[in-house]
Structures are given as C-alpha cells and as structure tokens.
C-alpha atoms as a PDB file:
ATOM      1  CA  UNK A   1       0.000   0.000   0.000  1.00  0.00           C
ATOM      2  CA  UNK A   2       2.543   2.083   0.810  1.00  0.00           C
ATOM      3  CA  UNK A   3       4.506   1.949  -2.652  1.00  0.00           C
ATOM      4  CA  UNK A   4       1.248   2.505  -4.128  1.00  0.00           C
ATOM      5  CA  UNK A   5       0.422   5.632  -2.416  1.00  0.00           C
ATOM      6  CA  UNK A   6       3.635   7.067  -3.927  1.00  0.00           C
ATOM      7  CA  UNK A   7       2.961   6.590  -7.511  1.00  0.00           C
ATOM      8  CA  UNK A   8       2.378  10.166  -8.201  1.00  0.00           C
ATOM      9  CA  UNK A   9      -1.398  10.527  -7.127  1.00  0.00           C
ATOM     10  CA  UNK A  10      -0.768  13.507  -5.328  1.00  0.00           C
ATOM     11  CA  UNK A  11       1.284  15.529  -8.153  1.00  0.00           C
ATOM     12  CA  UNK A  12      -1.100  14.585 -10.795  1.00  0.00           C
ATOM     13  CA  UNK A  13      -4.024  15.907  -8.724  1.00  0.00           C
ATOM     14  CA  UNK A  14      -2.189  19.283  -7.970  1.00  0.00           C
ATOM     15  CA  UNK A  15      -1.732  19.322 -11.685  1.00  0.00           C
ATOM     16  CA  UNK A  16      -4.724  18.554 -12.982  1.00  0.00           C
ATOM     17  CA  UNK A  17      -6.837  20.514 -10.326  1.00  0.00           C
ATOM     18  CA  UNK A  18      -7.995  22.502 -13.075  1.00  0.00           C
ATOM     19  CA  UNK A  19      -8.786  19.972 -15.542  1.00  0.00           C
ATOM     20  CA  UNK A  20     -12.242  18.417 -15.971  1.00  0.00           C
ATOM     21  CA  UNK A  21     -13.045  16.015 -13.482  1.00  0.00           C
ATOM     22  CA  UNK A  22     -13.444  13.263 -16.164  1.00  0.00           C
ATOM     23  CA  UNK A  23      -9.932  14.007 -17.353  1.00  0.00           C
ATOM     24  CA  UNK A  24      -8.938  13.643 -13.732  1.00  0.00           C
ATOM     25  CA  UNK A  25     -10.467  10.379 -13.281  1.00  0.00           C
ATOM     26  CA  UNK A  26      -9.116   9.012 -16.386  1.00  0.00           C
ATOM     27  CA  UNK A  27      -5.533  10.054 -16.037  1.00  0.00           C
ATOM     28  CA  UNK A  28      -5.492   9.155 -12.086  1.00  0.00           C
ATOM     29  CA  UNK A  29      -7.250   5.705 -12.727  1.00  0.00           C
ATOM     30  CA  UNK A  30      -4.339   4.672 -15.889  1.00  0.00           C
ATOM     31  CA  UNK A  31      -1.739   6.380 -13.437  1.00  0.00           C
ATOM     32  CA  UNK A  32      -2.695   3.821 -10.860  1.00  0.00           C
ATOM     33  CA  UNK A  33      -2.933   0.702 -13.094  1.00  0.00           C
ATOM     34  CA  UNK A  34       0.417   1.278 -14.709  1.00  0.00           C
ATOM     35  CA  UNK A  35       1.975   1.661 -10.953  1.00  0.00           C
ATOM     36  CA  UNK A  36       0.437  -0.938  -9.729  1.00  0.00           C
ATOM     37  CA  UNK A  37       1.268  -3.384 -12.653  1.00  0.00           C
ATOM     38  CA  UNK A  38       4.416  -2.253 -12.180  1.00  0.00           C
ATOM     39  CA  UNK A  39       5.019  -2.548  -8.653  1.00  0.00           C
ATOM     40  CA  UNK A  40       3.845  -5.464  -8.423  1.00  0.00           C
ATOM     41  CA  UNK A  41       6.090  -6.706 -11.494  1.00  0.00           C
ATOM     42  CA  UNK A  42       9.076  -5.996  -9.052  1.00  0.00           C
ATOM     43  CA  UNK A  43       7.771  -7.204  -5.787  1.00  0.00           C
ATOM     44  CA  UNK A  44       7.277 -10.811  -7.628  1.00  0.00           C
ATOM     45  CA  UNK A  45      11.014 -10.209  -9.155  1.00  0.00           C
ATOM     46  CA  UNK A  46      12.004  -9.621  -5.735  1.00  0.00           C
ATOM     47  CA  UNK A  47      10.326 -12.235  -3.923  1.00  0.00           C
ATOM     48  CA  UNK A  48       7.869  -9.436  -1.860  1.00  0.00           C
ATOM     49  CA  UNK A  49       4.683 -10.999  -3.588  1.00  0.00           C
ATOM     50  CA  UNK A  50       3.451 -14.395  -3.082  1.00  0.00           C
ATOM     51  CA  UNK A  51       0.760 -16.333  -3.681  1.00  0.00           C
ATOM     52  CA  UNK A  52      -1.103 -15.784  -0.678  1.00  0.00           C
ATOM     53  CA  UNK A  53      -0.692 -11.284  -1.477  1.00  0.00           C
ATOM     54  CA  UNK A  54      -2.595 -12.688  -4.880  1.00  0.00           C
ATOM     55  CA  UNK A  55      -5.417 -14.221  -2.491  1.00  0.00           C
ATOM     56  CA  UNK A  56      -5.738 -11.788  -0.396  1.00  0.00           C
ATOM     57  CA  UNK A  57      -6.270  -9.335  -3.607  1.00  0.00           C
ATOM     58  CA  UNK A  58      -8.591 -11.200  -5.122  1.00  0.00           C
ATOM     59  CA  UNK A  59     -10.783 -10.858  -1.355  1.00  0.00           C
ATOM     60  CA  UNK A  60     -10.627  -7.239  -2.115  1.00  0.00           C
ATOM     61  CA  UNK A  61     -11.632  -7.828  -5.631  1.00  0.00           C
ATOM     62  CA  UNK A  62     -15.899  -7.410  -4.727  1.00  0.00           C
ATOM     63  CA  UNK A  63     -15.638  -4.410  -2.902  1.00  0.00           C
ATOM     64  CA  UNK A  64     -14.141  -3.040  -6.004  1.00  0.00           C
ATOM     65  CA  UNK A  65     -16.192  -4.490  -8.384  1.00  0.00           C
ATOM     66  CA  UNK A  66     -19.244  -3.007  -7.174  1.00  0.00           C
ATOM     67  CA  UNK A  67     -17.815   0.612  -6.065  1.00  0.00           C
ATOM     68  CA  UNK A  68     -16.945   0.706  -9.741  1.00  0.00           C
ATOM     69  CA  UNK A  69     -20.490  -0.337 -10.980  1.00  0.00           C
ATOM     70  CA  UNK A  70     -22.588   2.003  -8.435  1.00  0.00           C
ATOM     71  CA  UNK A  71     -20.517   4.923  -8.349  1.00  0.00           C
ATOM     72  CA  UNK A  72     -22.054   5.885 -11.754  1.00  0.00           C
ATOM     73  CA  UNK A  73     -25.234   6.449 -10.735  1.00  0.00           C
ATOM     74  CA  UNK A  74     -23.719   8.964  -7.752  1.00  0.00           C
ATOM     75  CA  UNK A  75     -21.335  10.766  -9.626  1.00  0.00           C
ATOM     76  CA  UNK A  76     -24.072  13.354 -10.446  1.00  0.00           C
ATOM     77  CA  UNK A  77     -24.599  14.310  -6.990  1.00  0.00           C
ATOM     78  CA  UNK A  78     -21.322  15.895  -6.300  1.00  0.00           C
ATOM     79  CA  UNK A  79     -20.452  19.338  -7.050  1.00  0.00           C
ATOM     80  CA  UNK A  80     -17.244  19.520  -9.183  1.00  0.00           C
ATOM     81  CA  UNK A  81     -15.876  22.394  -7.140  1.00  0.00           C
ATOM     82  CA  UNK A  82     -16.277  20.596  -4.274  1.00  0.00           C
ATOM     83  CA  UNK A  83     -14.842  17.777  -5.403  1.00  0.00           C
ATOM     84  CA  UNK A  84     -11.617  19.485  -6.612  1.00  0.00           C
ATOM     85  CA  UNK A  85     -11.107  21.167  -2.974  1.00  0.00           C
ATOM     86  CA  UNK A  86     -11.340  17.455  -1.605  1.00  0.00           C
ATOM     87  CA  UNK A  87      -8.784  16.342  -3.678  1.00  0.00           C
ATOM     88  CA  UNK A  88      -6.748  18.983  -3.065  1.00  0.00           C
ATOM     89  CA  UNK A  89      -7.589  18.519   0.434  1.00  0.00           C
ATOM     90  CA  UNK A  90      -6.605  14.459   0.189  1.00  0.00           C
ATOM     91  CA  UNK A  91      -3.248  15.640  -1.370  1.00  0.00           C
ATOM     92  CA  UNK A  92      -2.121  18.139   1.063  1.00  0.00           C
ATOM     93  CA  UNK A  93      -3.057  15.338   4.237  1.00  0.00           C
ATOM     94  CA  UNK A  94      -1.308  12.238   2.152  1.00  0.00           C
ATOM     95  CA  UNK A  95       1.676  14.256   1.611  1.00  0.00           C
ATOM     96  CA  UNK A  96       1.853  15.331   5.238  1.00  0.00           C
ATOM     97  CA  UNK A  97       1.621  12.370   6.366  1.00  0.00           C
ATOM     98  CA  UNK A  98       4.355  10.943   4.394  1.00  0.00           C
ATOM     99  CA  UNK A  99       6.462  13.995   5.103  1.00  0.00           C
ATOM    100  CA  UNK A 100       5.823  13.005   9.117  1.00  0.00           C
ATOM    101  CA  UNK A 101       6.374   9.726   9.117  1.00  0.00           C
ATOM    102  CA  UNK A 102      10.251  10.286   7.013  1.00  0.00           C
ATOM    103  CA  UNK A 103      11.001  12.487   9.693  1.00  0.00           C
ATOM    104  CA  UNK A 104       9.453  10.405  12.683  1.00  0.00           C
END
C-alpha cells in the first residue's frame, strides 16, 4: 500500500486541479494501473509478492467491483468544485503524512 500511495497521485491531482473532473479520473485511474502493474512486477522479481498477497487481492476484488459499478449512478450528486477542494484537500493530508512519518 505504501509503494502505491507514492505513484504520483498527489502531483497529478495538484496538476490537474484545473482539468475536468473526467480528465482527472481518467488520467489518475491509468496512473494507478500502470503503478500498480508495475510494482507489483518488481515485488514478484524480488520475492515481496506471493501467492497468498494474490489471495488476499482477489478478497478485495468485490468491494471493487461493485464501487466501480454504483458509483455511476452517484457521480451526479457531487459538485465539481467541491470535489476538486477534496482532492486537493486528500493531497495536502497524504503528503503530510508521508512527510511526518520520514522524519518520525
């Protein structure tokens, strides 16, 4: 989770906070795939994935499956300039936190 969280989420949403929101999605969702694809490529060269990680992600795999089905059908409710000041908001705490816990 941890190498995930720094594949560049937080720059690309400080750069694209004034992009559409679909263009944010889109370039934040293919960010994420190719990182994770990637990282995971050289945890398994590096003996830090197993079988049992691959089990344990495919428990996840539901949860996913339907936030990614249902989440059409709320995506109208939210305002888009609200949504931009969350992830702005989300940035700012993630890369606080990381900034605390290399110094800590």
């Amino acid at each position: 989770m941890g190498a995930t969280a720094l594949s560049g989420g937080h720059v690309l949403a400080l750069l694209f906070q004034n992009h559409k929101l679909e263009s944010v999605k889109a370039t934040l969702s293919f960010m994420y795939t190719l990182f994770s694809i990637t990282l995971l490529t050289i945890f398994y060269i590096n003996d830090k994935f197993t079988f049992d990680d691959a089990i344990l992600g495919i428990y996840m795999m539901p949860g996913f499956l339907i936030g990614y089905l249902i989440s059409p059908y709320f995506v109208k409710y939210f305002n888009k300039e609200y949504t931009k000041v969350a992830v702005l908001i989300m940035a700012t705490i993630g890369a606080l936190i990381l900034i605390a816990k290399s110094i800590f």
